[in-house]
C-alpha atoms as a PDB file:
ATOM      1  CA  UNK A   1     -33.884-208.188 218.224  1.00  0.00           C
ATOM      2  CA  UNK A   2     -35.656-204.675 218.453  1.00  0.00           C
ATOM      3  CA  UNK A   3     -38.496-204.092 216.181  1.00  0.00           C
ATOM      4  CA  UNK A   4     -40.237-200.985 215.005  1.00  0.00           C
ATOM      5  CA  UNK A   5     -43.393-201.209 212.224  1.00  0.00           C
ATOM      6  CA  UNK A   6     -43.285-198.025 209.235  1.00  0.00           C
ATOM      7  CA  UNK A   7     -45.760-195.282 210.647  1.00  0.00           C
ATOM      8  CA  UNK A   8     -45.787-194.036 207.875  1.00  0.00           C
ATOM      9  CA  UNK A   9     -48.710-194.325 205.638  1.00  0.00           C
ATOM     10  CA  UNK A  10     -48.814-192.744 202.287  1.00  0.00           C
ATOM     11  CA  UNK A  11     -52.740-191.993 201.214  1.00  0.00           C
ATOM     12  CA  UNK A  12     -52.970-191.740 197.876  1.00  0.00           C
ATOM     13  CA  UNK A  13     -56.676-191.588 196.217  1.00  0.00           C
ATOM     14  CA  UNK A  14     -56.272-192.772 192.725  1.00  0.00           C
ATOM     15  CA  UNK A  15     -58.811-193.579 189.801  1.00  0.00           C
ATOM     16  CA  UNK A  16     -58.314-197.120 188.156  1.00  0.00           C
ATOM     17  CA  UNK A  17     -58.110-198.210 184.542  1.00  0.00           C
ATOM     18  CA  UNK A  18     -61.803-197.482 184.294  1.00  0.00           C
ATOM     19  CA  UNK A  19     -61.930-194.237 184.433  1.00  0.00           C
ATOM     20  CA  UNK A  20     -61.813-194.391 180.753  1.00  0.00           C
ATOM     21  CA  UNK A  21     -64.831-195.829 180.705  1.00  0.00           C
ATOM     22  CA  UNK A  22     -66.377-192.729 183.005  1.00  0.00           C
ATOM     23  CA  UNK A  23     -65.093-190.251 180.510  1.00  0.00           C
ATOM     24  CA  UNK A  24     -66.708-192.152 177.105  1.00  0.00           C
ATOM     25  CA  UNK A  25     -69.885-192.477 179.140  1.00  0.00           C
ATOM     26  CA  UNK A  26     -72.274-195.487 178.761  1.00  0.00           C
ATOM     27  CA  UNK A  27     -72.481-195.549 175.238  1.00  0.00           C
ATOM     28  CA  UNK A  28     -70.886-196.947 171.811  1.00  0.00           C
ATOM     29  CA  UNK A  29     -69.124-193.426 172.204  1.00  0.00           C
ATOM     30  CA  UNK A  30     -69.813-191.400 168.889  1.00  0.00           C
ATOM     31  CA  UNK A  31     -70.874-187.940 170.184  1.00  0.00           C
ATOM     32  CA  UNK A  32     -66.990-188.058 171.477  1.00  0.00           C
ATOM     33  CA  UNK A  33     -65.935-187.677 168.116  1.00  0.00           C
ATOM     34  CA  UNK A  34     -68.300-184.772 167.400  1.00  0.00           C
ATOM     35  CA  UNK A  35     -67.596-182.612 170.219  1.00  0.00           C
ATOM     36  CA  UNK A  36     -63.585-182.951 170.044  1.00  0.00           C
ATOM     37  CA  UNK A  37     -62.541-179.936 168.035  1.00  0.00           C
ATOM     38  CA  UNK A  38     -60.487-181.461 165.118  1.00  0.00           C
ATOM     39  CA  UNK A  39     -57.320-179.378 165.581  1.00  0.00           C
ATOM     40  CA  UNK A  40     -57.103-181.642 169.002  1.00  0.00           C
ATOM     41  CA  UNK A  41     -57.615-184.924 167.765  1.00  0.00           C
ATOM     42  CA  UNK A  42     -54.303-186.813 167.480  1.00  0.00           C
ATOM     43  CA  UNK A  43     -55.443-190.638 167.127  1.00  0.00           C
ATOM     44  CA  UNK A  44     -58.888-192.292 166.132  1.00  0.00           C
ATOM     45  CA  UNK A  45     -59.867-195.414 167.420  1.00  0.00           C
ATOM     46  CA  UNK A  46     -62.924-196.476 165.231  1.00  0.00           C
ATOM     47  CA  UNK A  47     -65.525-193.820 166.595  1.00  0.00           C
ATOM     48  CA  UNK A  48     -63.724-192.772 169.519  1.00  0.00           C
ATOM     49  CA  UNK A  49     -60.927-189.966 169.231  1.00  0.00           C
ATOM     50  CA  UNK A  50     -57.939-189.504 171.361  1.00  0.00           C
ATOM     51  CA  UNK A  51     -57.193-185.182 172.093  1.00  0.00           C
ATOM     52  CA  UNK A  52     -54.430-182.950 172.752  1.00  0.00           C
ATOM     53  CA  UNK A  53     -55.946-183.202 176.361  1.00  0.00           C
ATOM     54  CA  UNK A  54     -56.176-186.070 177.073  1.00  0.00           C
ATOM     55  CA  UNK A  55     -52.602-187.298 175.608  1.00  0.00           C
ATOM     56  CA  UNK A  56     -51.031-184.800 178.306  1.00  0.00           C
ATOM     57  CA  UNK A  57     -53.272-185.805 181.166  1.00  0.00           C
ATOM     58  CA  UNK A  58     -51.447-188.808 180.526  1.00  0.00           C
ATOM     59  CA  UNK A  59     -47.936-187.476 180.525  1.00  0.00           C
ATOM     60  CA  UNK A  60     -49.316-185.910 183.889  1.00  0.00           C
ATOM     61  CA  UNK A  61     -50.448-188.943 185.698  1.00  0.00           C
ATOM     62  CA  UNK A  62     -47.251-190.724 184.553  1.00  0.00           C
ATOM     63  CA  UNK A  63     -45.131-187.888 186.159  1.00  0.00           C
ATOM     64  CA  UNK A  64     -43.196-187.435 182.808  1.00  0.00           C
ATOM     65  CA  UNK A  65     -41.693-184.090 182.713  1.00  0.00           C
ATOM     66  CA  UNK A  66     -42.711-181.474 179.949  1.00  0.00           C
ATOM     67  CA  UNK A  67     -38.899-181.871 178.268  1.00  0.00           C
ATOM     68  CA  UNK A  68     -39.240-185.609 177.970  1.00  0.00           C
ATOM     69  CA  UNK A  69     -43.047-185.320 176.382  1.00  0.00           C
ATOM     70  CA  UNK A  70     -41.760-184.877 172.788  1.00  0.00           C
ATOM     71  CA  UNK A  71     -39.147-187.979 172.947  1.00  0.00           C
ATOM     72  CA  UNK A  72     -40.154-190.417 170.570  1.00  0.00           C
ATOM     73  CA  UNK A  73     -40.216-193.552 172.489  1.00  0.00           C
ATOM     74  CA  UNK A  74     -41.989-191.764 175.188  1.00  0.00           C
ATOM     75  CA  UNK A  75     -44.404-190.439 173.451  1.00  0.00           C
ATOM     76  CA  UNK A  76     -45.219-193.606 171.421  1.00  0.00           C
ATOM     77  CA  UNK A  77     -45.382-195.833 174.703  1.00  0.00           C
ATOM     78  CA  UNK A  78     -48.095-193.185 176.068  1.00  0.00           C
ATOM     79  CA  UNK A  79     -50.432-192.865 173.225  1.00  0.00           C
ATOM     80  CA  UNK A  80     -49.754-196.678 172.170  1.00  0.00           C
ATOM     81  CA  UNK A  81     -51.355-197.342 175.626  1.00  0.00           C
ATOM     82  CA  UNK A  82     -54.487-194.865 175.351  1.00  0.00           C
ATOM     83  CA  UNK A  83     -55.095-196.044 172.271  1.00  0.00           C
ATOM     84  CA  UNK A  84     -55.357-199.657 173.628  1.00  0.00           C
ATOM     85  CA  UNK A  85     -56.989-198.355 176.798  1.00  0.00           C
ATOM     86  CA  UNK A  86     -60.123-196.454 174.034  1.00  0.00           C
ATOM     87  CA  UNK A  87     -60.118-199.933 171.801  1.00  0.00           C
ATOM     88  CA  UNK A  88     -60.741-202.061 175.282  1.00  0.00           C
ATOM     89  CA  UNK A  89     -63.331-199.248 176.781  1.00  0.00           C
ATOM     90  CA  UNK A  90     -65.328-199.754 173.227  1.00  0.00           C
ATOM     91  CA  UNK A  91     -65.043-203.413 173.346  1.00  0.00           C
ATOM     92  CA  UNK A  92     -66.159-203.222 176.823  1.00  0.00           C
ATOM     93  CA  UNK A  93     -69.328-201.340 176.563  1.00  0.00           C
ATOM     94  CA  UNK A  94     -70.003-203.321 172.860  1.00  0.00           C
ATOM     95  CA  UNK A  95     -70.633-206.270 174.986  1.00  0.00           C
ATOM     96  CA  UNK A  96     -72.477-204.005 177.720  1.00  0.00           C
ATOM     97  CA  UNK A  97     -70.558-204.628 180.529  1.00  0.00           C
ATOM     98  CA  UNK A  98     -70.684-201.073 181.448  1.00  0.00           C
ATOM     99  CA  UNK A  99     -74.287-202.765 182.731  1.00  0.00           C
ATOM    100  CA  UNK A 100     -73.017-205.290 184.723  1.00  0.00           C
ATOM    101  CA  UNK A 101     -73.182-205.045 188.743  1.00  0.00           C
ATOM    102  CA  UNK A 102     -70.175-205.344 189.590  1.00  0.00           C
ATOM    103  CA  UNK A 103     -68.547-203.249 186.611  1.00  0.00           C
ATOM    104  CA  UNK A 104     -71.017-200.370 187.510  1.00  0.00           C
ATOM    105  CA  UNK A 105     -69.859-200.180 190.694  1.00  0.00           C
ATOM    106  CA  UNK A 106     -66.381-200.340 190.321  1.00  0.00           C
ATOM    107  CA  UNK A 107     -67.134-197.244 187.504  1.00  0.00           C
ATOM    108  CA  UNK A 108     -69.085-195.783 190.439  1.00  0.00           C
ATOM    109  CA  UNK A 109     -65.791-196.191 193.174  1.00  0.00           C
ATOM    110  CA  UNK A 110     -63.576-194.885 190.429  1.00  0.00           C
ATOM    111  CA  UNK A 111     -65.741-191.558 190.040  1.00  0.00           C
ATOM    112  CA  UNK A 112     -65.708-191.478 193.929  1.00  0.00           C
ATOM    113  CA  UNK A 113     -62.292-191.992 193.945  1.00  0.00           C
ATOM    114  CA  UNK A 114     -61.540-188.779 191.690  1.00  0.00           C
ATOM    115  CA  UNK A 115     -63.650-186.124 192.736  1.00  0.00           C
ATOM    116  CA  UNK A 116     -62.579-186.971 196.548  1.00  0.00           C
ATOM    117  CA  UNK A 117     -59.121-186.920 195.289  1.00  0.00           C
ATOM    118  CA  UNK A 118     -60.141-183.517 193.458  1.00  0.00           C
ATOM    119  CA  UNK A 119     -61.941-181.870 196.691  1.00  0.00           C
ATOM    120  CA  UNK A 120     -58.713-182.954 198.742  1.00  0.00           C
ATOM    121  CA  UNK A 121     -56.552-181.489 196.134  1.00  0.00           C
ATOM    122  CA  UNK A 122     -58.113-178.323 195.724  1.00  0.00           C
ATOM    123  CA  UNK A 123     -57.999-177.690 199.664  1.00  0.00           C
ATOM    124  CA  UNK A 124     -54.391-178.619 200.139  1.00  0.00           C
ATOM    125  CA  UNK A 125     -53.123-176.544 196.998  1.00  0.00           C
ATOM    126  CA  UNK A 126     -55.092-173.391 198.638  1.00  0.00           C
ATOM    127  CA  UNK A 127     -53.072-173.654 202.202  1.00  0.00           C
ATOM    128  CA  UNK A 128     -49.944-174.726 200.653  1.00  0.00           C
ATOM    129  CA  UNK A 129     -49.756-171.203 198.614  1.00  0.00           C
ATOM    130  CA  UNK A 130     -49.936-170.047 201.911  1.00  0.00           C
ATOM    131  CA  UNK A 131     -46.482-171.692 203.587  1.00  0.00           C
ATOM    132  CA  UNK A 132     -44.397-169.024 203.579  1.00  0.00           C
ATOM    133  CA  UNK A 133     -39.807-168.937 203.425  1.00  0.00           C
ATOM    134  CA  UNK A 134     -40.459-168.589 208.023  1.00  0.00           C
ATOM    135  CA  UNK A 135     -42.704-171.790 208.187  1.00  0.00           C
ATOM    136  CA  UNK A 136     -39.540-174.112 205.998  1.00  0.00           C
ATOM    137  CA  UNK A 137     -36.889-172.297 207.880  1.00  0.00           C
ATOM    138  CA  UNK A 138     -38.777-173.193 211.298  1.00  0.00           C
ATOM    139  CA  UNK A 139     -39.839-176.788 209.893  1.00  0.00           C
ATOM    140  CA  UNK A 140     -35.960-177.380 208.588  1.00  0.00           C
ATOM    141  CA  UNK A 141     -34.978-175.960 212.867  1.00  0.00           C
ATOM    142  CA  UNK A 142     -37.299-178.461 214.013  1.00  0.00           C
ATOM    143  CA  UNK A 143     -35.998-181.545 211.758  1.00  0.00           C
ATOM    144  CA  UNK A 144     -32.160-181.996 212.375  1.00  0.00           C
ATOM    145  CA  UNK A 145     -32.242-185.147 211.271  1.00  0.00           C
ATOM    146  CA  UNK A 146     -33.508-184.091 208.072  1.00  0.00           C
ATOM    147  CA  UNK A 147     -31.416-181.889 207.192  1.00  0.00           C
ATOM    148  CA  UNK A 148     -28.299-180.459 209.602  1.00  0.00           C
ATOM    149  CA  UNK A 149     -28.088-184.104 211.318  1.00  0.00           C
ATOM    150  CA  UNK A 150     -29.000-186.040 208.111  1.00  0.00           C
ATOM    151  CA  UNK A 151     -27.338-189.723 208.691  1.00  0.00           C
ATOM    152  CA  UNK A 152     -26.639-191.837 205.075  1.00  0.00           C
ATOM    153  CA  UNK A 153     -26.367-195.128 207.066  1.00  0.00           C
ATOM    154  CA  UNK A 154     -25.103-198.495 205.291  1.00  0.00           C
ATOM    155  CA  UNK A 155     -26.839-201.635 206.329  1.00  0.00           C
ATOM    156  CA  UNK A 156     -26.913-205.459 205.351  1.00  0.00           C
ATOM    157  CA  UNK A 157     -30.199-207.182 204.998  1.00  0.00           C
ATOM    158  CA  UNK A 158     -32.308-209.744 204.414  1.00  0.00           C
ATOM    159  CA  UNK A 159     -35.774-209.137 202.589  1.00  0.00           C
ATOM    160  CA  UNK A 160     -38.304-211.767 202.136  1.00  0.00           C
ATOM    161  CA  UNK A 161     -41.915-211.167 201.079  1.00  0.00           C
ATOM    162  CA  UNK A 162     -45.002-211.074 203.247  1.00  0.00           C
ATOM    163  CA  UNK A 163     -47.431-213.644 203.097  1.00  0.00           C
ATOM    164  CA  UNK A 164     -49.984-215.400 205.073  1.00  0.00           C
ATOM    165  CA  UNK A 165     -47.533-216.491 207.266  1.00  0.00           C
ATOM    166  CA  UNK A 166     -45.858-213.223 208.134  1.00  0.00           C
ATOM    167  CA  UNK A 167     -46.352-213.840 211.533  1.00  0.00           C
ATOM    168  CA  UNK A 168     -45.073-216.981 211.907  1.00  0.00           C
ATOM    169  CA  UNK A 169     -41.828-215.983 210.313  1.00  0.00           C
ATOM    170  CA  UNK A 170     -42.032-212.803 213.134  1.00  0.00           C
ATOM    171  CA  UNK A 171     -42.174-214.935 215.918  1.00  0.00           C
ATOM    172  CA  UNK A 172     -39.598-217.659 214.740  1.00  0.00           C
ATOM    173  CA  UNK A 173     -37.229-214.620 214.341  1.00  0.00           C
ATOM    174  CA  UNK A 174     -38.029-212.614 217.531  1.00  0.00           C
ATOM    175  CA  UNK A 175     -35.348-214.382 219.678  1.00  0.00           C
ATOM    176  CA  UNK A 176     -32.374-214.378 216.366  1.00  0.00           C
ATOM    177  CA  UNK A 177     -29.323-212.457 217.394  1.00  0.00           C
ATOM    178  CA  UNK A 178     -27.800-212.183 213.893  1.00  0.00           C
ATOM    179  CA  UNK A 179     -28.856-211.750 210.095  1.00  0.00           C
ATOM    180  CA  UNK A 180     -26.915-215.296 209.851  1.00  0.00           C
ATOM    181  CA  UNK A 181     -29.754-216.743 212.482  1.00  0.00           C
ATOM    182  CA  UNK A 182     -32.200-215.485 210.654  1.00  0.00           C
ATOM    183  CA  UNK A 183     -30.844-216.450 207.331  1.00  0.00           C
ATOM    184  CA  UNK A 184     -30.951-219.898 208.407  1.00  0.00           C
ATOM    185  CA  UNK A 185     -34.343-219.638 210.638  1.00  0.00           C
ATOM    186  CA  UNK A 186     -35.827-218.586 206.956  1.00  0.00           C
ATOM    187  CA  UNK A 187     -34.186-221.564 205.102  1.00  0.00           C
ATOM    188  CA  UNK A 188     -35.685-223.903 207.531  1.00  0.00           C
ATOM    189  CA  UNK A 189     -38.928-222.378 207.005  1.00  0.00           C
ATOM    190  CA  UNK A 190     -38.441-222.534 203.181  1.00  0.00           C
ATOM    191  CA  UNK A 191     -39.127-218.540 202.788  1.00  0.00           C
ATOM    192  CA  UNK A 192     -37.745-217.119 199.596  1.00  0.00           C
ATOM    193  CA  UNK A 193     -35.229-213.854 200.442  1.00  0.00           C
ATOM    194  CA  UNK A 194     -32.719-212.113 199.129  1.00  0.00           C
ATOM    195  CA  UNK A 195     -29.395-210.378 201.203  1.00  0.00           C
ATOM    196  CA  UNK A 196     -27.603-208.027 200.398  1.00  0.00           C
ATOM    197  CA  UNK A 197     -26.128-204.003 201.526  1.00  0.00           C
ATOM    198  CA  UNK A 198     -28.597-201.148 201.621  1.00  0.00           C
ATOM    199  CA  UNK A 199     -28.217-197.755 202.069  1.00  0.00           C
ATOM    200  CA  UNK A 200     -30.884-195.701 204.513  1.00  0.00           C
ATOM    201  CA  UNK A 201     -31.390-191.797 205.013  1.00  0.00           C
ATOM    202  CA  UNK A 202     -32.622-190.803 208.190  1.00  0.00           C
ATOM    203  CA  UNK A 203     -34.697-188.244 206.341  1.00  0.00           C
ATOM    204  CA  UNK A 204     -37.473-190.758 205.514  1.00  0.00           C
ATOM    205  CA  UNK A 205     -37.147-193.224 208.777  1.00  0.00           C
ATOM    206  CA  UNK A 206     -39.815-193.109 210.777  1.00  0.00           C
ATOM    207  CA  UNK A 207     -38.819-191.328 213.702  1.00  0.00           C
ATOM    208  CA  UNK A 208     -38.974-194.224 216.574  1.00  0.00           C
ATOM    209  CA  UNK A 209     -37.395-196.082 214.377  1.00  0.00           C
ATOM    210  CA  UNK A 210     -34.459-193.704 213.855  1.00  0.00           C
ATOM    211  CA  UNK A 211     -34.265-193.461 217.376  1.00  0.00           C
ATOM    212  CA  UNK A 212     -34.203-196.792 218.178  1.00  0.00           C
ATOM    213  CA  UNK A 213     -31.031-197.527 215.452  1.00  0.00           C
ATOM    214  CA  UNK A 214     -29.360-194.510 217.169  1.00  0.00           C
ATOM    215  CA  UNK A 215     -29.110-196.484 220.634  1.00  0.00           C
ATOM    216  CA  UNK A 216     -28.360-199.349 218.967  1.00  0.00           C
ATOM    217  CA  UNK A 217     -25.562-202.090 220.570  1.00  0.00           C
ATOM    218  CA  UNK A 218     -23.385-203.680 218.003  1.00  0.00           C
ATOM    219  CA  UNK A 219     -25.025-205.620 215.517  1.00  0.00           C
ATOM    220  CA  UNK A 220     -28.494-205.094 217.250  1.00  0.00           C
ATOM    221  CA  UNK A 221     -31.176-206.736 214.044  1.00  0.00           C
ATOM    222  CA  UNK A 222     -34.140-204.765 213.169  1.00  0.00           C
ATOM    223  CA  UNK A 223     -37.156-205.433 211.642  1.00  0.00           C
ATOM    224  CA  UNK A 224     -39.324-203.253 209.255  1.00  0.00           C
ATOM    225  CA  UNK A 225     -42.440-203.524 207.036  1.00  0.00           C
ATOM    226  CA  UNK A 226     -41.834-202.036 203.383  1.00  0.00           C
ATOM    227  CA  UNK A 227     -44.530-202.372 201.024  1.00  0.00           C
ATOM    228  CA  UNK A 228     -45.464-206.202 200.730  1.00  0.00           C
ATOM    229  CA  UNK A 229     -41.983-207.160 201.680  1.00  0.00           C
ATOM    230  CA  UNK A 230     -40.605-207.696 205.153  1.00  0.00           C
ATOM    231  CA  UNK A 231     -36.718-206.139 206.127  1.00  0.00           C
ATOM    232  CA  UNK A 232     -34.437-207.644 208.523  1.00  0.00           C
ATOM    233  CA  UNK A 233     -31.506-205.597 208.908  1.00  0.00           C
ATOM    234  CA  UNK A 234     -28.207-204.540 210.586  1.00  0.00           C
ATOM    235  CA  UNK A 235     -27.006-201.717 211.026  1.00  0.00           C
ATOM    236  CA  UNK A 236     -23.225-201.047 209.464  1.00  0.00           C
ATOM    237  CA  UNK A 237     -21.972-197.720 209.148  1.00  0.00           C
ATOM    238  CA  UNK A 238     -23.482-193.680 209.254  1.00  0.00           C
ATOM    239  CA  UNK A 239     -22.169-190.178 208.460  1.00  0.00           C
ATOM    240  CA  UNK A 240     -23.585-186.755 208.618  1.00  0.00           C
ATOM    241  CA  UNK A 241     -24.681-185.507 204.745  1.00  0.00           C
ATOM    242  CA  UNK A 242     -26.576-182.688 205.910  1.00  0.00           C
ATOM    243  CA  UNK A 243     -29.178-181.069 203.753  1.00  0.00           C
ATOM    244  CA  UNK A 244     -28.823-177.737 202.868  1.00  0.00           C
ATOM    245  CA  UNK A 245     -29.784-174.919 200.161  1.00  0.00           C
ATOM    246  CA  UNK A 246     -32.602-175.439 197.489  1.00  0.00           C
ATOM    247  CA  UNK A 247     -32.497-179.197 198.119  1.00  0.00           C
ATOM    248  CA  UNK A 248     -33.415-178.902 201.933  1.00  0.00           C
ATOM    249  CA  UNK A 249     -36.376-175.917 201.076  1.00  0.00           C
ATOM    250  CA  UNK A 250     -38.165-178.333 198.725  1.00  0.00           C
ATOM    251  CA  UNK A 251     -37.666-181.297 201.199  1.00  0.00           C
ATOM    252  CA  UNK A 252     -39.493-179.278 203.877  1.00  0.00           C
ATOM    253  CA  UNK A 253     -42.282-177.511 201.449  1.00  0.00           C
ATOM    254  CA  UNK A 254     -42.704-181.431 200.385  1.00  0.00           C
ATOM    255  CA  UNK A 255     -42.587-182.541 204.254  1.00  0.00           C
ATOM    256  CA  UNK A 256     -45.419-179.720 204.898  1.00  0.00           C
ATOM    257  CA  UNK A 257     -47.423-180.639 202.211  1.00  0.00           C
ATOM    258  CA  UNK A 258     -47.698-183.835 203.349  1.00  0.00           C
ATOM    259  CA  UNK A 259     -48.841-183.024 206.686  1.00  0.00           C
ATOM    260  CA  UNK A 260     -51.518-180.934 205.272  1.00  0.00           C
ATOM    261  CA  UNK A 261     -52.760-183.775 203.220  1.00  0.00           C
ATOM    262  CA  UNK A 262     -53.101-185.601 205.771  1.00  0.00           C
ATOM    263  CA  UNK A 263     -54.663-183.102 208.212  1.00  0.00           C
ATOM    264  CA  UNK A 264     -56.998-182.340 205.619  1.00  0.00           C
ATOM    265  CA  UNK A 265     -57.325-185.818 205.450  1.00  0.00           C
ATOM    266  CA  UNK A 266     -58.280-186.414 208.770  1.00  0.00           C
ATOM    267  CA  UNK A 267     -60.314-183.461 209.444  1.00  0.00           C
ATOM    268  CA  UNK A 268     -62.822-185.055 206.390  1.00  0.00           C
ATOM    269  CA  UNK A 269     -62.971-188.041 207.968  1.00  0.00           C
ATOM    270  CA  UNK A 270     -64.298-186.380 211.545  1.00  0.00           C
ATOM    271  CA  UNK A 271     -66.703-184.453 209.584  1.00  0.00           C
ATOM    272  CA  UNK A 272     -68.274-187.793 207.570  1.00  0.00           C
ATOM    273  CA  UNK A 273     -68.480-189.511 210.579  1.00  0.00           C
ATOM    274  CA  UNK A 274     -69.926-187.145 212.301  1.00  0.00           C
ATOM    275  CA  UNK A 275     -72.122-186.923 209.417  1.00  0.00           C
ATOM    276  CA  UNK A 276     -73.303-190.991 208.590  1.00  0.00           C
ATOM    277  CA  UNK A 277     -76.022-192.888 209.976  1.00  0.00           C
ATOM    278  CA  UNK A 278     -75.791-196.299 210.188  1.00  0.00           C
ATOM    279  CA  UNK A 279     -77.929-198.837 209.671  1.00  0.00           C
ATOM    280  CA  UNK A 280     -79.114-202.398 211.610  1.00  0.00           C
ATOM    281  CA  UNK A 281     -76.157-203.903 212.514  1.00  0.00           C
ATOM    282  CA  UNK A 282     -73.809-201.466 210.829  1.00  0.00           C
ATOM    283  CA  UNK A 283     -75.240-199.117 213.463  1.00  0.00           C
ATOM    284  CA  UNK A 284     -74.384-201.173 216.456  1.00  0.00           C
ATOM    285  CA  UNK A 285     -70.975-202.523 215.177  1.00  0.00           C
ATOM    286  CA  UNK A 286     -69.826-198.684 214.523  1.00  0.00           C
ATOM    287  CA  UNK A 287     -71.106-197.102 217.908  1.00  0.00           C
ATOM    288  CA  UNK A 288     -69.222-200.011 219.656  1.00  0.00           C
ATOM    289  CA  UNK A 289     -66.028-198.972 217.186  1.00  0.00           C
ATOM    290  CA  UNK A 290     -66.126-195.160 218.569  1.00  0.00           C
ATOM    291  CA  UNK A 291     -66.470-196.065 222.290  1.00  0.00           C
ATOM    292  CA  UNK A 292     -63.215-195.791 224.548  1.00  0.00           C
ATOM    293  CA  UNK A 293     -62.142-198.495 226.702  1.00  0.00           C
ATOM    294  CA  UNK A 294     -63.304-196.820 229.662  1.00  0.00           C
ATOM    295  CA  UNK A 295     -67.155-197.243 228.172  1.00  0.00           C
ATOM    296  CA  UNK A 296     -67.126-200.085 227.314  1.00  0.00           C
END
């Protein structure tokens, strides 16, 4: 069986449910009320209003496009839930649990969690105004399959989700030859799964593991992590669907997007560590964390 892990991480820096409470502030919330301008009030919820502003910053963190923000049931679902959101924000700091220890910090992380999200942001939307039609045409050269060698491959598999004992199922599987194996293998072990026939792009494979399914032998198993579930499958058929035209320029402007995220990404975490000092332990257990083998 050949196996190959998803490199691919997605980072994504986003503020929980409380950031509600971050925006009333620690308070029974009446000055909100005040300073909304009344033309931009669209809901009260005892003292606490509901704007303009914030019913679209809702539309935008739910990714609902501006010709589907005036359809009814849309538009009922989203304020139904902000105005649930305000009524449990004012219970919430009625009973002072904006006070508690553990609520304060998680308000704390959630303010973290935005403004980082905000500095990365801001960084990343500078450069990318900067990737010009040469840097996609060289990124689209340097990506056949992407887009000239794109492969839509057809595969049969087996998903189960991963537990505790995701290793255990790993190494009980490591020596199967066939889905039907396995399939049994996971019956014995009484893991729940499901098979059935997928479809693949090699535009988001992981590279290695693209490579490794191209020098495939006949029904060669593979194994991949996807979100909290675990993939056995086989490869059963490919053909060429390249990518081409407006389709394969916002692929790549995507594609280099991402990588400046995440160089941005990286280059802040040099810079903080660079930065910290740790304490006691924390100290010791970090310096020991940064040295190579060869110092060690």
């Amino acid at each position: 069986m050949v196996s190959a892990s998803n490199a691919v991480a997605r980072i994504s820096l986003a503020a929980t449910l409380l950031c509600g409470v971050v925006l009333s502030g620690c308070g029974k919330g009446g000055d909100n009320q005040a300073a909304a301008p009344k033309g931009q009030v669209v809901a009260h919820v005892g003292n606490e209003v509901i704007t303009t502003q914030e019913l679209e910053n809702e539309f935008r963190l739910d990714n609902i496009p501006a010709d589907k923000q005036k359809d009814p049931e849309i538009l009922k679902r989203v304020l139904a839930d902000l105005v649930t959101r305000k009524y449990l924000v004012r219970q919430a700091l009625e009973l002072k649990l904006d006070r508690e220890p553990g609520v304060l910090l998680d308000i704390l992380r959630s303010r973290d969690l935005v403004l980082a999200n905000a500095a990365i942001s801001r960084s990343v939307a500078t450069k990318v105004s900067a990737i010009s039609k040469s840097d996609i045409d060289r990124y689209i050269t340097s990506n056949p399959t992407k887009f000239a060698n794109r492969q839509l491959m057809t595969v049969e598999q087996i998903i189960f989700p991963i537990g505790a004992n995701a290793q255990s199922v790993i190494d009980a599987t490591r020596d199967a030859k066939s889905l039907d194996e396995i399939d049994q293998k996971l019956t014995a072990m009484n893991i729940p799964r499901s098979r059935s026939m997928g479809s693949l792009n090699s535009a988001d494979l992981p590279e290695n593991l693209y490579n490794q399914m191209q020098m495939k032998k006949p029904d060669d198993v593979f194994f991949v992590r996807s979100g909290s579930n675990g993939v056995f499958m086989v490869l059963k058929s490919e053909e060429t669907r390249p990518l081409s035209g407006d389709a394969a320029m916002n692929l790549a402007r995507q594609a280099l997007r991402a990588d400046l995220l995440k160089t941005e990404i990286g280059m802040a975490s040099v810079s903080a560590k660079l930065e910290a000092k740790y304490e006691g332990d924390y100290a010791k257990m970090m310096s020991q964390q940064d040295q190579s083998p060869t110092q060690k």
